[in-house]
C-alpha atoms as a PDB file:
ATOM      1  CA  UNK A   1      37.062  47.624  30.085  1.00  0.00           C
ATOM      2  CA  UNK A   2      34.169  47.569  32.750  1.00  0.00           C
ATOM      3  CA  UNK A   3      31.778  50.106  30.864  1.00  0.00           C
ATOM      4  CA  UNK A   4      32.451  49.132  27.433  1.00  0.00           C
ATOM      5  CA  UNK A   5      34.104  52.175  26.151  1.00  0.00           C
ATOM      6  CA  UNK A   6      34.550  53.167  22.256  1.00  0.00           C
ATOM      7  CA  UNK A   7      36.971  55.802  22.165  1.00  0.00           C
ATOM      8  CA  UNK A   8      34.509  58.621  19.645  1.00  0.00           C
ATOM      9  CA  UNK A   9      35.003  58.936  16.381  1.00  0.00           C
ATOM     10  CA  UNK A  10      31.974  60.194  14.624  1.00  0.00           C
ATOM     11  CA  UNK A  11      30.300  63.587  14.986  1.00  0.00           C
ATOM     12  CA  UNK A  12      26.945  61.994  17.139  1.00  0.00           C
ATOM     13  CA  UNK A  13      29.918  59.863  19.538  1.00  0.00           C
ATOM     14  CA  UNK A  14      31.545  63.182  19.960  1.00  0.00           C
ATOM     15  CA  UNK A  15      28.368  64.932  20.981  1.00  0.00           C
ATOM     16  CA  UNK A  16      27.622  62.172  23.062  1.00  0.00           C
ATOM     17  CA  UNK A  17      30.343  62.108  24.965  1.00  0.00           C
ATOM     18  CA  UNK A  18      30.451  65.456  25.610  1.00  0.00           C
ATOM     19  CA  UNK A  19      27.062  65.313  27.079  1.00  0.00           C
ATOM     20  CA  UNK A  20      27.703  62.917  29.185  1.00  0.00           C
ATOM     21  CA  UNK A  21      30.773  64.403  30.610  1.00  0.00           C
ATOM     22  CA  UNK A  22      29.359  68.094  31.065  1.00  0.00           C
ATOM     23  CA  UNK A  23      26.340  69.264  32.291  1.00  0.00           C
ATOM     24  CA  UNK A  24      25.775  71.126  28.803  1.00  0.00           C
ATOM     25  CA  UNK A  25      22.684  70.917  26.538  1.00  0.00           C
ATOM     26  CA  UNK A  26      22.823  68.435  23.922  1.00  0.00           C
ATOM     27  CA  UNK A  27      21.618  71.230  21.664  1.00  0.00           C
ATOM     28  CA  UNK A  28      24.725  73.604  22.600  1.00  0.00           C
ATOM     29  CA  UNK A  29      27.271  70.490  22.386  1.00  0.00           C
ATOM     30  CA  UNK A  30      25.773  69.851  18.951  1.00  0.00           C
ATOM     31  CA  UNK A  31      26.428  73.541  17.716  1.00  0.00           C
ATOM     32  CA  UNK A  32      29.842  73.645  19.253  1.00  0.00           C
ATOM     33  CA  UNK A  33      30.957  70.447  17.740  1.00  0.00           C
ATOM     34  CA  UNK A  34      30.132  71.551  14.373  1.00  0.00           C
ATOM     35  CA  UNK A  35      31.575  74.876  14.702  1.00  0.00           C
ATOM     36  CA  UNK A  36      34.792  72.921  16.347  1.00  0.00           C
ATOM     37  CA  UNK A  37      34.768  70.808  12.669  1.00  0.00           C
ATOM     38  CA  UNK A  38      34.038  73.702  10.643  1.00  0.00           C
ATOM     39  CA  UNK A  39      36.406  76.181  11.925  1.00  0.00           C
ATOM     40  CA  UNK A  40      39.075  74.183  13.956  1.00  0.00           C
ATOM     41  CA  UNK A  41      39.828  76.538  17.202  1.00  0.00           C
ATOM     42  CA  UNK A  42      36.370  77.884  17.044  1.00  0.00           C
ATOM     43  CA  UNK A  43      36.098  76.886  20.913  1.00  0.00           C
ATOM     44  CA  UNK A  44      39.181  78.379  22.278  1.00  0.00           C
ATOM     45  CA  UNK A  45      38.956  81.402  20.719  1.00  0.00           C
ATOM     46  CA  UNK A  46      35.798  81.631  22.081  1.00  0.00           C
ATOM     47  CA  UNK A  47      37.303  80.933  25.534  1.00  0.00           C
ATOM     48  CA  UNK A  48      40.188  83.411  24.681  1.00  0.00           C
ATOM     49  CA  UNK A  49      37.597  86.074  24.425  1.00  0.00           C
ATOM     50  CA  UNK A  50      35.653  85.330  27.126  1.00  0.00           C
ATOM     51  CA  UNK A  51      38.728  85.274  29.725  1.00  0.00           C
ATOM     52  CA  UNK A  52      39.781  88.656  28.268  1.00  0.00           C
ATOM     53  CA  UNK A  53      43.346  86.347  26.821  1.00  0.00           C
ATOM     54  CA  UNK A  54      46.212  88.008  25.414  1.00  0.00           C
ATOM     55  CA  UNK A  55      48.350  85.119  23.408  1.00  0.00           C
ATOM     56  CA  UNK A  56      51.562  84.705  24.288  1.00  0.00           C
ATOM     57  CA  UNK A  57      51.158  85.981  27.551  1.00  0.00           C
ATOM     58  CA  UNK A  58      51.459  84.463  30.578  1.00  0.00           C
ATOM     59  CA  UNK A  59      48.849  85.945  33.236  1.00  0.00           C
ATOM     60  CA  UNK A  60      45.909  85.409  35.256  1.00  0.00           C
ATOM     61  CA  UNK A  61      43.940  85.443  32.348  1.00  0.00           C
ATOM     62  CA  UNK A  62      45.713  82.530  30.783  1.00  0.00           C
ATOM     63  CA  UNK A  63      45.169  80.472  33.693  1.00  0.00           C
ATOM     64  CA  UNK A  64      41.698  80.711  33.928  1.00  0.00           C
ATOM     65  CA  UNK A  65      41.529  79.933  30.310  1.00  0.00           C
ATOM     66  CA  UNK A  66      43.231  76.561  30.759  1.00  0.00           C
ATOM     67  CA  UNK A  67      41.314  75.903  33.985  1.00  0.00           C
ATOM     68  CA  UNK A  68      37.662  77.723  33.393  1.00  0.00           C
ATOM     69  CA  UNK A  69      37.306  77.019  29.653  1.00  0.00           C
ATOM     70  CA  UNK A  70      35.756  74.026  28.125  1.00  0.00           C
ATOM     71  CA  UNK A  71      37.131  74.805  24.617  1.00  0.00           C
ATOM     72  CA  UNK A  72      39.820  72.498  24.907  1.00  0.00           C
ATOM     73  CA  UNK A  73      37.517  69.816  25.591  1.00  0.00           C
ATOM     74  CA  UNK A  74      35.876  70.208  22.014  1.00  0.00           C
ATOM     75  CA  UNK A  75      39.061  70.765  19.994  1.00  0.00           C
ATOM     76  CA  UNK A  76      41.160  67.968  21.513  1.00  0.00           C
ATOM     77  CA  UNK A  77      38.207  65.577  21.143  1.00  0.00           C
ATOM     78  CA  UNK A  78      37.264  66.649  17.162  1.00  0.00           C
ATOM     79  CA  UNK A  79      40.688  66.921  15.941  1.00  0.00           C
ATOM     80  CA  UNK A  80      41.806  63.435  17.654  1.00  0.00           C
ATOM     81  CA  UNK A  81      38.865  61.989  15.315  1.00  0.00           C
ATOM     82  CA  UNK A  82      40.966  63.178  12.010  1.00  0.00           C
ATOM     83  CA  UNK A  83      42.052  60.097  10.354  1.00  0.00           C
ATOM     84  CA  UNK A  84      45.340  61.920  10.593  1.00  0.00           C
ATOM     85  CA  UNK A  85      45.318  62.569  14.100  1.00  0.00           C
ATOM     86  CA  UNK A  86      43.656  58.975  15.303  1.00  0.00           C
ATOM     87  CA  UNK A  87      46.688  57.487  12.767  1.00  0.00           C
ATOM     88  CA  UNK A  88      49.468  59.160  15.238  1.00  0.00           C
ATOM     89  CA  UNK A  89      47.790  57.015  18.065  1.00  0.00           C
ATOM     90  CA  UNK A  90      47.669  53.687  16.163  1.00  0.00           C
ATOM     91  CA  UNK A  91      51.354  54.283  15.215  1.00  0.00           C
ATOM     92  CA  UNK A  92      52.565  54.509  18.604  1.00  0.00           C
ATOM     93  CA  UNK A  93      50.499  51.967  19.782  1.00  0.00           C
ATOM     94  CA  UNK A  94      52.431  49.986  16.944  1.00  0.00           C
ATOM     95  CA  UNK A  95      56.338  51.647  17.864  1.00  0.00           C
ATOM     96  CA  UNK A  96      55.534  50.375  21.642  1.00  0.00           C
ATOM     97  CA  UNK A  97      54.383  47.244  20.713  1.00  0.00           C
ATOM     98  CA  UNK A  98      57.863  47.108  18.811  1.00  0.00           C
ATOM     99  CA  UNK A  99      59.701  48.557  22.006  1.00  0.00           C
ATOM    100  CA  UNK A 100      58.025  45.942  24.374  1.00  0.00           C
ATOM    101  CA  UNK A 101      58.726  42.819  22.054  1.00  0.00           C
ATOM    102  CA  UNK A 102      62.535  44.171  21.933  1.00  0.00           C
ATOM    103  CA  UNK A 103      62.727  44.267  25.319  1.00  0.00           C
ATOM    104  CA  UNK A 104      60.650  40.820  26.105  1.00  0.00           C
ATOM    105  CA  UNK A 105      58.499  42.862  28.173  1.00  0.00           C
ATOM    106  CA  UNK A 106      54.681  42.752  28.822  1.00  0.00           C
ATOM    107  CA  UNK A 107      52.301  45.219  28.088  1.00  0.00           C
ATOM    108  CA  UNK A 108      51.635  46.216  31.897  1.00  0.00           C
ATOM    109  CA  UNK A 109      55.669  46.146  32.780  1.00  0.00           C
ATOM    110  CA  UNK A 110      55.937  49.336  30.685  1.00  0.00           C
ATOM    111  CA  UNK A 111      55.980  52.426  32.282  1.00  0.00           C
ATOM    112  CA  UNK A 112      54.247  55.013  29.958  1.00  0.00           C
ATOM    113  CA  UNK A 113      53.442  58.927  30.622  1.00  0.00           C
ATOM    114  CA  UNK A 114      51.343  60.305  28.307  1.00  0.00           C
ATOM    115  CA  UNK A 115      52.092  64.037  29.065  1.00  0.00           C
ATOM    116  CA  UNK A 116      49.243  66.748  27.838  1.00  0.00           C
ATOM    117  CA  UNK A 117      46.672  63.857  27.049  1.00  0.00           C
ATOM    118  CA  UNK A 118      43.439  66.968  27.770  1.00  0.00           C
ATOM    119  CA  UNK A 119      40.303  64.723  27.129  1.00  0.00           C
ATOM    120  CA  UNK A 120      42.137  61.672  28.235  1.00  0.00           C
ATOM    121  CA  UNK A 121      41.769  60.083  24.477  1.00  0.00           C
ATOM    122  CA  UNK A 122      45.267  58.970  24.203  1.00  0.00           C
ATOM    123  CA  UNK A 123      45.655  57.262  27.797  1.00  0.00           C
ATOM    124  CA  UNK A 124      42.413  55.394  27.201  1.00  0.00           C
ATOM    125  CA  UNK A 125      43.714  54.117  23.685  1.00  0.00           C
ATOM    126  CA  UNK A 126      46.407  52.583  25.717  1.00  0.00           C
ATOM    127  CA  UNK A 127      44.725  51.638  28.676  1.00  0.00           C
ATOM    128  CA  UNK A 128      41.789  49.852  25.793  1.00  0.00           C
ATOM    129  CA  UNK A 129      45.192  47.815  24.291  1.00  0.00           C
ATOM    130  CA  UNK A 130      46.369  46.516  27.825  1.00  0.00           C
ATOM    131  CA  UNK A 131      49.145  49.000  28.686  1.00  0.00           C
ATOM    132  CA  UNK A 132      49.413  50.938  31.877  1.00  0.00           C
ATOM    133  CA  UNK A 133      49.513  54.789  31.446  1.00  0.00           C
ATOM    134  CA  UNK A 134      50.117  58.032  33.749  1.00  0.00           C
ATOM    135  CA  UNK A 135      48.554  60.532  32.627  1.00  0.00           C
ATOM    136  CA  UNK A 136      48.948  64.663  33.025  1.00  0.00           C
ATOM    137  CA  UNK A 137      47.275  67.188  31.979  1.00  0.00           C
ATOM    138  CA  UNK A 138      46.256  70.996  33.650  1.00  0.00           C
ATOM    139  CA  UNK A 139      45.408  70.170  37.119  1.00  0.00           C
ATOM    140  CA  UNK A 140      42.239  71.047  38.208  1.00  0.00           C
ATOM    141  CA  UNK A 141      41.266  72.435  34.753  1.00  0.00           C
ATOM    142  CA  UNK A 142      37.465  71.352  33.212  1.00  0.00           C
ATOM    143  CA  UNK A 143      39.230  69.577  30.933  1.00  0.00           C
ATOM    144  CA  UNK A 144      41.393  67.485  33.332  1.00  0.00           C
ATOM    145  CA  UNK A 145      38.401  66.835  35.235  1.00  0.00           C
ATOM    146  CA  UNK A 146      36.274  66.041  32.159  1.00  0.00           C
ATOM    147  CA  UNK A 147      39.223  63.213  31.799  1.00  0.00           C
ATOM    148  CA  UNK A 148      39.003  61.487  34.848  1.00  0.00           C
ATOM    149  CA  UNK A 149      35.313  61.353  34.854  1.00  0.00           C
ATOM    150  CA  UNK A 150      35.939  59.311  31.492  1.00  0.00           C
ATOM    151  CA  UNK A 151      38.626  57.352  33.048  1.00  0.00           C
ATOM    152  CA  UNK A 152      36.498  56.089  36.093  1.00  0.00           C
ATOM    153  CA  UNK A 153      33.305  55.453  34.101  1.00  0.00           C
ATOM    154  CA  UNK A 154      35.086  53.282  31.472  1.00  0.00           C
ATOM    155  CA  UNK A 155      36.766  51.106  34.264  1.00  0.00           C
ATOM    156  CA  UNK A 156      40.281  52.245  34.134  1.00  0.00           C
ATOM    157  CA  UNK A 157      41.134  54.913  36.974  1.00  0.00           C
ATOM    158  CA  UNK A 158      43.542  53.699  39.619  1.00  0.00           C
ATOM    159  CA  UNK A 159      43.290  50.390  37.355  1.00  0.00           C
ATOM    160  CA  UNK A 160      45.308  51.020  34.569  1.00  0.00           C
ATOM    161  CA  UNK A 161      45.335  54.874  34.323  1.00  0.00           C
ATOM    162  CA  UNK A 162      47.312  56.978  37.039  1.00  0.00           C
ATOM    163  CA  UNK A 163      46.286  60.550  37.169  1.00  0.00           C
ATOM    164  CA  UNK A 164      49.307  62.845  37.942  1.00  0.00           C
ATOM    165  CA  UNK A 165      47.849  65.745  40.412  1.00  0.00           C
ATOM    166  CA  UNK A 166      50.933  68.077  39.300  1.00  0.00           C
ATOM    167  CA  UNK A 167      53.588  68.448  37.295  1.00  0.00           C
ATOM    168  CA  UNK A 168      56.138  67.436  39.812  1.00  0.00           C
ATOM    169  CA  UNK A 169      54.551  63.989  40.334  1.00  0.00           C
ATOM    170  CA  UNK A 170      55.971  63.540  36.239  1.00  0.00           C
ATOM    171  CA  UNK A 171      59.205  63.303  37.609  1.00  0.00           C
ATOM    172  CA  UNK A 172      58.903  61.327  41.034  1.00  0.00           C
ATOM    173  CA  UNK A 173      59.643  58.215  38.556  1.00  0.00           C
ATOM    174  CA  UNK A 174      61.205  56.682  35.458  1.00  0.00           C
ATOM    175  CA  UNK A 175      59.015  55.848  32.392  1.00  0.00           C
ATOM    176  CA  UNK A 176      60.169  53.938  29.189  1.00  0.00           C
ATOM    177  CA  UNK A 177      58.036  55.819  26.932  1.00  0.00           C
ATOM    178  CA  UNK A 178      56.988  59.478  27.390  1.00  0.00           C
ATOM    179  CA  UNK A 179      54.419  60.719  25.078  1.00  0.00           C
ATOM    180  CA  UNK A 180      53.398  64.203  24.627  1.00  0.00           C
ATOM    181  CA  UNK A 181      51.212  65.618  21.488  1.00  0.00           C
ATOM    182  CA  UNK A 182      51.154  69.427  20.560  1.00  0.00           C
ATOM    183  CA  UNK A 183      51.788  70.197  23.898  1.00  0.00           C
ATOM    184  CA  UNK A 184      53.947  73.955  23.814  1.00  0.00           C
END
């Protein structure tokens, strides 16, 4: 890692990252980080009302959501701090350590997408433990962007994370391991 990253885990690393990410006040990020841990969703609904969203429905509106918003940036972010949630990463970390040993392969001989990864916290985990990740998210999107700005300060764009630009690029190879968490 060039810029000695620590992956946030506390409320005031949350906050902190999100500051330095986004050209929002510290004092905004601050309130919508506690509202995010108070009443998971708080920021998307938020966004959902703002962008005039009808869930379930597929539309203009939708779109803008997933590309305008910045609520996904708070709730992927807070909820992969849950002990639960950080305990999924740590396990697959563990299940492809077990695949790689099976197959006598090395860490960066393992072709890994990480499909849906929003903030980027997943494909950094990796990328942190030596593996070499894809990653795909909304192209274009705040939070996509918000992802790659992490990825190049912390060392690893073009370096150990690949950023698909679309969803066809997913398929333009073969990966051993394709991860994808609460992605609809």
């Amino acid at each position: 890692m060039t810029n000695q990253m620590k992956l946030p885990l506390t409320y005031a690393a949350i906050v902190d990252e999100i500051v330095c990410f986004t050209t929002l006040s510290k004092e905004e990020v601050e309130h919508r980080v506690w509202m995010q841990a108070l009443q998971p969703g708080w920021n998307v609904l938020k966004d959902v009302a703002r962008f005039h969203v009808t869930p379930h429905v597929s539309n203009r509106n939708m779109d803008q959501l997933y590309e305008e918003g910045d609520g996904f940036i708070f709730e992927t972010l807070v909820y992969w701090a849950k002990p639960e949630r950080y305990q999924w990463s740590e396990q697959t970390l563990e299940r492809i350590r077990l695949y790689a040993a099976q197959k006598n392969l090395a860490a960066d001989d393992i072709s890994i997408l990480i499909f849906g990864d929003g903030t980027g916290n997943d494909s950094l985990y990796l990328a942190s433990e030596g593996f070499h990740v894809d990653y795909f998210d909304v192209p274009d999107s705040k939070t996509f962007q918000f992802a790659i700005n992490r990825f190049e300060k912390y060392g690893f764009l073009g370096r150990t994370i690949r950023v698909m630009p679309d969803y066809k690029s997913c398929f333009q190879r073969e990966y051993d391991i394709v991860i994808s968490f609460e992605v609809l």
